[in-house]
C-alpha atoms as a PDB file:
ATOM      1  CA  UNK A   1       9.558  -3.379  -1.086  1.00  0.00           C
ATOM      2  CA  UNK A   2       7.301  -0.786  -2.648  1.00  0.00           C
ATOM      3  CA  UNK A   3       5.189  -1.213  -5.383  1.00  0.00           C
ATOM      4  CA  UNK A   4       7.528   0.154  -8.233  1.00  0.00           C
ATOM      5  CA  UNK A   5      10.417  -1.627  -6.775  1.00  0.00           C
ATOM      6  CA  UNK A   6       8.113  -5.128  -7.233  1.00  0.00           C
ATOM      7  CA  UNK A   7       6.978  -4.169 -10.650  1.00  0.00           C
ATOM      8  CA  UNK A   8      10.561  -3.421 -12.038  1.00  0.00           C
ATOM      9  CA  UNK A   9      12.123  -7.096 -10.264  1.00  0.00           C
ATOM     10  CA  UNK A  10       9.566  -8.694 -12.367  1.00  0.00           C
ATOM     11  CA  UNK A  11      10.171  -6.587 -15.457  1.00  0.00           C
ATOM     12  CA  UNK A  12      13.530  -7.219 -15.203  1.00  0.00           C
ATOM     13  CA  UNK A  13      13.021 -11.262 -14.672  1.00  0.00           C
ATOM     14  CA  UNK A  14      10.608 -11.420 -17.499  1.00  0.00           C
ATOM     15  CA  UNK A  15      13.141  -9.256 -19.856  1.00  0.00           C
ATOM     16  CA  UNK A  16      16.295 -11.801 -18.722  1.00  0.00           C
ATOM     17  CA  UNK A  17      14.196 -14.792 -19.559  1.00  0.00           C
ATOM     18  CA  UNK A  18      13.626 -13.719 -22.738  1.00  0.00           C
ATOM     19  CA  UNK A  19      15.651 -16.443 -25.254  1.00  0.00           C
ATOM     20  CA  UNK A  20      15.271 -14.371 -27.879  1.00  0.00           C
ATOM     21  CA  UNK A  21      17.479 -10.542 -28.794  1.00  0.00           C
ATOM     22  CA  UNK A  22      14.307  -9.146 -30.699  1.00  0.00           C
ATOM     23  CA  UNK A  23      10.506  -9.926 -29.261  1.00  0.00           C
ATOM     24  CA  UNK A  24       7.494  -7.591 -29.429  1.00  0.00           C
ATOM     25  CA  UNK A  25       5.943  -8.666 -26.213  1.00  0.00           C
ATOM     26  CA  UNK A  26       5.955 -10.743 -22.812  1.00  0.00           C
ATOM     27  CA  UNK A  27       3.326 -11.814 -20.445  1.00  0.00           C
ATOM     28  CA  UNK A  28       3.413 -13.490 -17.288  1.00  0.00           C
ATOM     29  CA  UNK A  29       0.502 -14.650 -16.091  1.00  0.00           C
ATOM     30  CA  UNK A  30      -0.144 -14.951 -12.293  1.00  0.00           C
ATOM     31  CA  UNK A  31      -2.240 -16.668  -9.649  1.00  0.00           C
ATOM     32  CA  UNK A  32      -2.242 -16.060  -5.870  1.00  0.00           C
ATOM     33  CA  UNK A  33      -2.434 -14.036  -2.854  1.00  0.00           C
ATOM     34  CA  UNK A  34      -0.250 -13.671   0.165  1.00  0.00           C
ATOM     35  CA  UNK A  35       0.495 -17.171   0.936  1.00  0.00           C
ATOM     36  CA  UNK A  36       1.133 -18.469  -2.575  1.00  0.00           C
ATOM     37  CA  UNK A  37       1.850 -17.771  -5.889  1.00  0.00           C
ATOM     38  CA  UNK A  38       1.934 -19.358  -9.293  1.00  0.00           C
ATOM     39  CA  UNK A  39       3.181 -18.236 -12.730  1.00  0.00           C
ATOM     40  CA  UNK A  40       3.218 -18.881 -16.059  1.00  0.00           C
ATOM     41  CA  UNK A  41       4.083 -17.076 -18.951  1.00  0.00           C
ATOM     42  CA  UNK A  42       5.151 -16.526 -22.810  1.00  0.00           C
ATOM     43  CA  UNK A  43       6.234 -14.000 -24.950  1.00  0.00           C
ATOM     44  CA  UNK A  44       6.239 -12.816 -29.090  1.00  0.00           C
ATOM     45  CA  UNK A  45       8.787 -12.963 -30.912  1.00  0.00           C
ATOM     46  CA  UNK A  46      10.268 -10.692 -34.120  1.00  0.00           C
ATOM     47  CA  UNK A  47       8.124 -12.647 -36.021  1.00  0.00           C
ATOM     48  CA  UNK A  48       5.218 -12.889 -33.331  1.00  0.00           C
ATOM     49  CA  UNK A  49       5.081 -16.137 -32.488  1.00  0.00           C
ATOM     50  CA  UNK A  50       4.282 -17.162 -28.889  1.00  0.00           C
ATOM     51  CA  UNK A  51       7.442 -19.012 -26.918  1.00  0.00           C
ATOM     52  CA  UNK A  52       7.595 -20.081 -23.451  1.00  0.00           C
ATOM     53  CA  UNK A  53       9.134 -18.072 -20.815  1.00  0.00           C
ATOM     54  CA  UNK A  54      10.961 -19.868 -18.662  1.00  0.00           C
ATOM     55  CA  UNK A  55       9.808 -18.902 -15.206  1.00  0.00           C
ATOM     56  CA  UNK A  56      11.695 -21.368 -13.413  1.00  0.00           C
ATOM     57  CA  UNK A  57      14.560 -19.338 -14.159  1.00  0.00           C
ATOM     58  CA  UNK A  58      13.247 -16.325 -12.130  1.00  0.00           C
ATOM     59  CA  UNK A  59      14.815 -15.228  -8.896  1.00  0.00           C
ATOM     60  CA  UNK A  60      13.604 -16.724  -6.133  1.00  0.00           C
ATOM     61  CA  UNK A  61      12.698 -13.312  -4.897  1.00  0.00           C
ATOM     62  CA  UNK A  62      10.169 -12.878  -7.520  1.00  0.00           C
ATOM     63  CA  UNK A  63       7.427 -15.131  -6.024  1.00  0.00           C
ATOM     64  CA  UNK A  64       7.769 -13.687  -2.196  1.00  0.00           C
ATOM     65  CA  UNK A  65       7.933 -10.148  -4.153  1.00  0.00           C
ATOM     66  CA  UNK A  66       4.192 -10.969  -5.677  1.00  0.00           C
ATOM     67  CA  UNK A  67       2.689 -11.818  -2.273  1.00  0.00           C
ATOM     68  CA  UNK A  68       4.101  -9.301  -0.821  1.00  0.00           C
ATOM     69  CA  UNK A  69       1.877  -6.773  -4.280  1.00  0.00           C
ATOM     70  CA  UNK A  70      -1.121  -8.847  -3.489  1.00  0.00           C
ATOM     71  CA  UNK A  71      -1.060  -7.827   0.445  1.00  0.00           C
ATOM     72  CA  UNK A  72      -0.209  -4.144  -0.366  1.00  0.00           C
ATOM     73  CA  UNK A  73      -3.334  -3.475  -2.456  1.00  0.00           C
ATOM     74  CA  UNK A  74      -5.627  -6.010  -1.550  1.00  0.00           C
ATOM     75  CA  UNK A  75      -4.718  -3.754   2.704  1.00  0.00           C
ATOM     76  CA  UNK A  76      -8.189  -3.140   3.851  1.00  0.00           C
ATOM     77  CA  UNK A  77     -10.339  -5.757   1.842  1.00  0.00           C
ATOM     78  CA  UNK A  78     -10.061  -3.369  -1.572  1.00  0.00           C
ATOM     79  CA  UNK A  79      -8.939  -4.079  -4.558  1.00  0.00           C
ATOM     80  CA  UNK A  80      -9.634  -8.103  -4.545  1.00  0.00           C
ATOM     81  CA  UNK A  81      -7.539 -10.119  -7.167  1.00  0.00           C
ATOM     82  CA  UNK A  82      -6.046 -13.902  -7.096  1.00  0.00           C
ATOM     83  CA  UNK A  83      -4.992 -13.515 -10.672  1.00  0.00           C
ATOM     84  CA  UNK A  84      -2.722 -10.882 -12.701  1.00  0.00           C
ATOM     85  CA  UNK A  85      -1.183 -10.444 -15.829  1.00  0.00           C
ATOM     86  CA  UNK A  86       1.502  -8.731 -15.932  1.00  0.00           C
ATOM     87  CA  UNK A  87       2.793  -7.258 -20.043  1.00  0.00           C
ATOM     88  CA  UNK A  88       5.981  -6.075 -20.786  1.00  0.00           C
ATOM     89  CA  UNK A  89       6.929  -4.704 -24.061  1.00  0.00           C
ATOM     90  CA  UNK A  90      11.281  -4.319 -24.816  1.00  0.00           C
ATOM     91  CA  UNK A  91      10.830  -0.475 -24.461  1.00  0.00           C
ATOM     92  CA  UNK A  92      10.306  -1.324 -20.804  1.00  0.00           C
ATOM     93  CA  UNK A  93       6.602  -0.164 -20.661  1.00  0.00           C
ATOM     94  CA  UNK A  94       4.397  -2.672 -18.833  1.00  0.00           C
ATOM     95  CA  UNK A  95       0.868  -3.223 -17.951  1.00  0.00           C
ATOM     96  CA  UNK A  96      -0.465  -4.912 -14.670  1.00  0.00           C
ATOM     97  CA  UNK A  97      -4.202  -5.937 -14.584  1.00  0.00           C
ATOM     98  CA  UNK A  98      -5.739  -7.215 -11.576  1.00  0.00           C
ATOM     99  CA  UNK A  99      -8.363 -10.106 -11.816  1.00  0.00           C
ATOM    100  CA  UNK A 100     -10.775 -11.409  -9.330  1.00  0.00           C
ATOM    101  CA  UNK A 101     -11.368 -15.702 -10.173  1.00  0.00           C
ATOM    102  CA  UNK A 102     -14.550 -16.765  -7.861  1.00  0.00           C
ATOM    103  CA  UNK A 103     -14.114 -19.924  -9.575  1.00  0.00           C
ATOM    104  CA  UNK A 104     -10.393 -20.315  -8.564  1.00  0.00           C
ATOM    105  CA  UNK A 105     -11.134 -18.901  -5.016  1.00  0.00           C
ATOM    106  CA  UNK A 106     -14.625 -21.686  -4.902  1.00  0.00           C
ATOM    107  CA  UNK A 107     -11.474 -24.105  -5.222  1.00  0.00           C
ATOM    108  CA  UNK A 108      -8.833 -22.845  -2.985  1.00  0.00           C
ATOM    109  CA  UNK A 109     -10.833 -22.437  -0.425  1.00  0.00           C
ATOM    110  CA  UNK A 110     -12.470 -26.301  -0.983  1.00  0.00           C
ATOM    111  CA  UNK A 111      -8.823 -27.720  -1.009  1.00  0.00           C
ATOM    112  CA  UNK A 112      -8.077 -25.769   2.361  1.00  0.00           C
ATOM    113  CA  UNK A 113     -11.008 -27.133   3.831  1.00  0.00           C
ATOM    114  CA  UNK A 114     -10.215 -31.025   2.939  1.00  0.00           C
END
């Protein structure tokens, strides 16, 4: 998968988990790299009040789809992030910030090491 065909299977999940016809906003928030990922997420509704989006409904495509983003632009040791966050807003415009966690790597790599 390229890049834009990554981003638009998880804009696509986030907008079908939506439980709500009008919302002003969605986040999912991930944690990862290649070998594993983790996400959460919520989103505003008309009257901007956080709900839960229900990430267990995503396609199971979603998570490999993530590791496989993380490998692409982490290739050659740049661009080093185990956390993203990932905005949508209904007009299909997104946002994707990268985040580097030395505390959540410190941990990872102590739980490997056990």
């Amino acid at each position: 998968m390229t890049v834009d065909e990554i981003y638009l299977l998880i804009a696509q999940n986030i907008a079908n988990s939506v439980q709500s016809e009008n919302w002003n906003k969605a986040t999912l928030n991930i944690q990862g790299d290649d070998t594993y990922v983790d996400t959460t997420g919520e989103y505003l509704d008309s009257n901007n009040v956080a709900q839960s989006l229900d990430v267990h409904n995503f396609d199971a495509d979603v998570d490999f789809a993530i590791m496989e983003l993380h490998e692409i632009t982490t290739e050659g040791g740049n661009n080093k992030w185990n956390k993203a966050i990932f905005t949508l807003t209904p007009d299909g415009d997104f946002d994707m910030e990268f985040i580097w966690d030395q505390e959540l790597q410190n941990e990872i790599d102590r739980l490997a090491n056990e």
